[in-house]
Protein backbone atom coordinates (compact mmCIF):
# COMPACT_ATOMS: atom_id res chain seq x y z
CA UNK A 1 169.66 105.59 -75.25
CA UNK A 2 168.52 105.55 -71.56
CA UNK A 3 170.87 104.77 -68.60
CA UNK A 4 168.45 102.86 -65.59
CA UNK A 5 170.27 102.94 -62.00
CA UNK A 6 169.16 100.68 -59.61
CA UNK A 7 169.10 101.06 -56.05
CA UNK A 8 171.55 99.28 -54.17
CA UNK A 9 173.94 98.10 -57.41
CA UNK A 10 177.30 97.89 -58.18
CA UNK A 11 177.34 98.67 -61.07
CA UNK A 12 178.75 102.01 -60.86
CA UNK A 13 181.25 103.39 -63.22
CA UNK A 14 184.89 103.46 -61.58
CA UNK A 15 187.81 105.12 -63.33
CA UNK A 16 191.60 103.44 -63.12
CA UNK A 17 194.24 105.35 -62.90
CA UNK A 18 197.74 104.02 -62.30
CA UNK A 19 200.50 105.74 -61.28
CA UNK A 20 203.95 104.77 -61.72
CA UNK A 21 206.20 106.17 -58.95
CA UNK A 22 209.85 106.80 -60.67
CA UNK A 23 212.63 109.17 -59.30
CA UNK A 24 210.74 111.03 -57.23
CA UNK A 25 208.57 111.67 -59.45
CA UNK A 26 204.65 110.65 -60.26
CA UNK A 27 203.36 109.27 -63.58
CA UNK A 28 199.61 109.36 -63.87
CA UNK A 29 198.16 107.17 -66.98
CA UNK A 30 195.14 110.50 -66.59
CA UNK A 31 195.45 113.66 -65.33
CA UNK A 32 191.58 113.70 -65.21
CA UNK A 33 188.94 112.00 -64.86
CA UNK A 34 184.74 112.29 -64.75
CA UNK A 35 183.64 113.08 -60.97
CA UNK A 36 182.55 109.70 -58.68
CA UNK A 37 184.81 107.15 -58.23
CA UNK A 38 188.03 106.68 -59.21
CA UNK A 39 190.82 103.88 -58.40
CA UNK A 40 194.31 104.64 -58.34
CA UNK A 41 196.27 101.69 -58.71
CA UNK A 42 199.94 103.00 -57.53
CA UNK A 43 202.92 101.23 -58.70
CA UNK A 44 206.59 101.93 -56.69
CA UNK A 45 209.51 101.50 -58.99
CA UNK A 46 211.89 103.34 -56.77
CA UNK A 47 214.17 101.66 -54.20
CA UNK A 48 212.98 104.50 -51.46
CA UNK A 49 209.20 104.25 -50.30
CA UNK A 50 206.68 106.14 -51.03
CA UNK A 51 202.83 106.81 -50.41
CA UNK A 52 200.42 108.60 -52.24
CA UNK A 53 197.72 110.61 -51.08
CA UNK A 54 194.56 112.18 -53.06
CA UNK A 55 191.60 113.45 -51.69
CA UNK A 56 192.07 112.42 -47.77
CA UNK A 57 193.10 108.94 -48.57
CA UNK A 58 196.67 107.66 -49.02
CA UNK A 59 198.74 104.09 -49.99
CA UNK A 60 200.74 102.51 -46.71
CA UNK A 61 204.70 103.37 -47.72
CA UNK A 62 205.15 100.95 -50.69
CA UNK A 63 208.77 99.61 -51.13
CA UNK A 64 210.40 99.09 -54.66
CA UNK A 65 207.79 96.52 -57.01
CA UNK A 66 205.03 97.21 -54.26
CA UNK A 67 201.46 98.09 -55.86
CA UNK A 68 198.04 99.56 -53.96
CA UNK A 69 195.29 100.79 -54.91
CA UNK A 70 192.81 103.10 -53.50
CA UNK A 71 189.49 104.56 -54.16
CA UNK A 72 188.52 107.62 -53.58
CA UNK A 73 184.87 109.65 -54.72
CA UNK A 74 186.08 113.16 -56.26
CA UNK A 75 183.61 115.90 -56.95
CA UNK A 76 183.79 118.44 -59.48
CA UNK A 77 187.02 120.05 -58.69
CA UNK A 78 190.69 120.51 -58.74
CA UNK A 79 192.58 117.87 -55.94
CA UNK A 80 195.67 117.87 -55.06
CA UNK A 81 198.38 114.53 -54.84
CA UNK A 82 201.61 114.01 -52.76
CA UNK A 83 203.62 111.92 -51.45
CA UNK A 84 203.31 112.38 -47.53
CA UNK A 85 207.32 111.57 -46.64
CA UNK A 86 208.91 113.93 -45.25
CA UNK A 87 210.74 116.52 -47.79
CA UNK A 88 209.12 114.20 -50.81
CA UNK A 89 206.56 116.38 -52.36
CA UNK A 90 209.02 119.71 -51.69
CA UNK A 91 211.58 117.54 -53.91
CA UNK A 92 208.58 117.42 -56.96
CA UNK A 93 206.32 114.43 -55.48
CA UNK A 94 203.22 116.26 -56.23
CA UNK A 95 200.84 117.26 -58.79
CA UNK A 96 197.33 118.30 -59.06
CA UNK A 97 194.38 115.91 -60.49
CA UNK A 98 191.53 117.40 -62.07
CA UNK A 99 187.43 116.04 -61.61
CA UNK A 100 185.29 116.81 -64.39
């Protein structure tokens, strides 16, 4: 079984992650994922906004029943997600997200 890339295609494999924003907290669907690209599709289901940031990229603030996505490239490592609100991730918006 033989895997061909081709220059310039699409075709590359993204992973989805959502993530559920709930009383201050952060629900991932995966705590991990294979390195290269992955989308995380961020759902806010409190009434307070919210962003989320992985990896040097973050969501605008996202009011209650707002959903973005963004897609970052993760190398082999250990990252790091928060909300960037002031006093949110010292309240518990935070958790770590690990690249395989």
């Amino acid at each position: 079984f033989a895997v061909v890339a081709y220059a310039g295609s699409k075709q590359a494999t993204v992973t989805t992650v959502k993530v559920t924003i709930k009383n201050f907290r952060f629900t991932l669907s995966k705590h991990s994922a294979v390195h290269g690209k992955v989308k995380f599709v961020v759902t806010n289901k409190d009434s307070i906004k919210h962003d989320f940031k992985i990896a040097g990229k973050k969501t605008p603030l996202l009011g209650k029943g707002q959903t973005k996505s963004i897609t970052v490239t993760l190398k082999k490592k250990k990252y790091t997600y928060i909300c960037t609100v002031p006093g949110h991730a010292a309240a518990g918006m935070k958790g770590s997200f690990k690249a395989t």
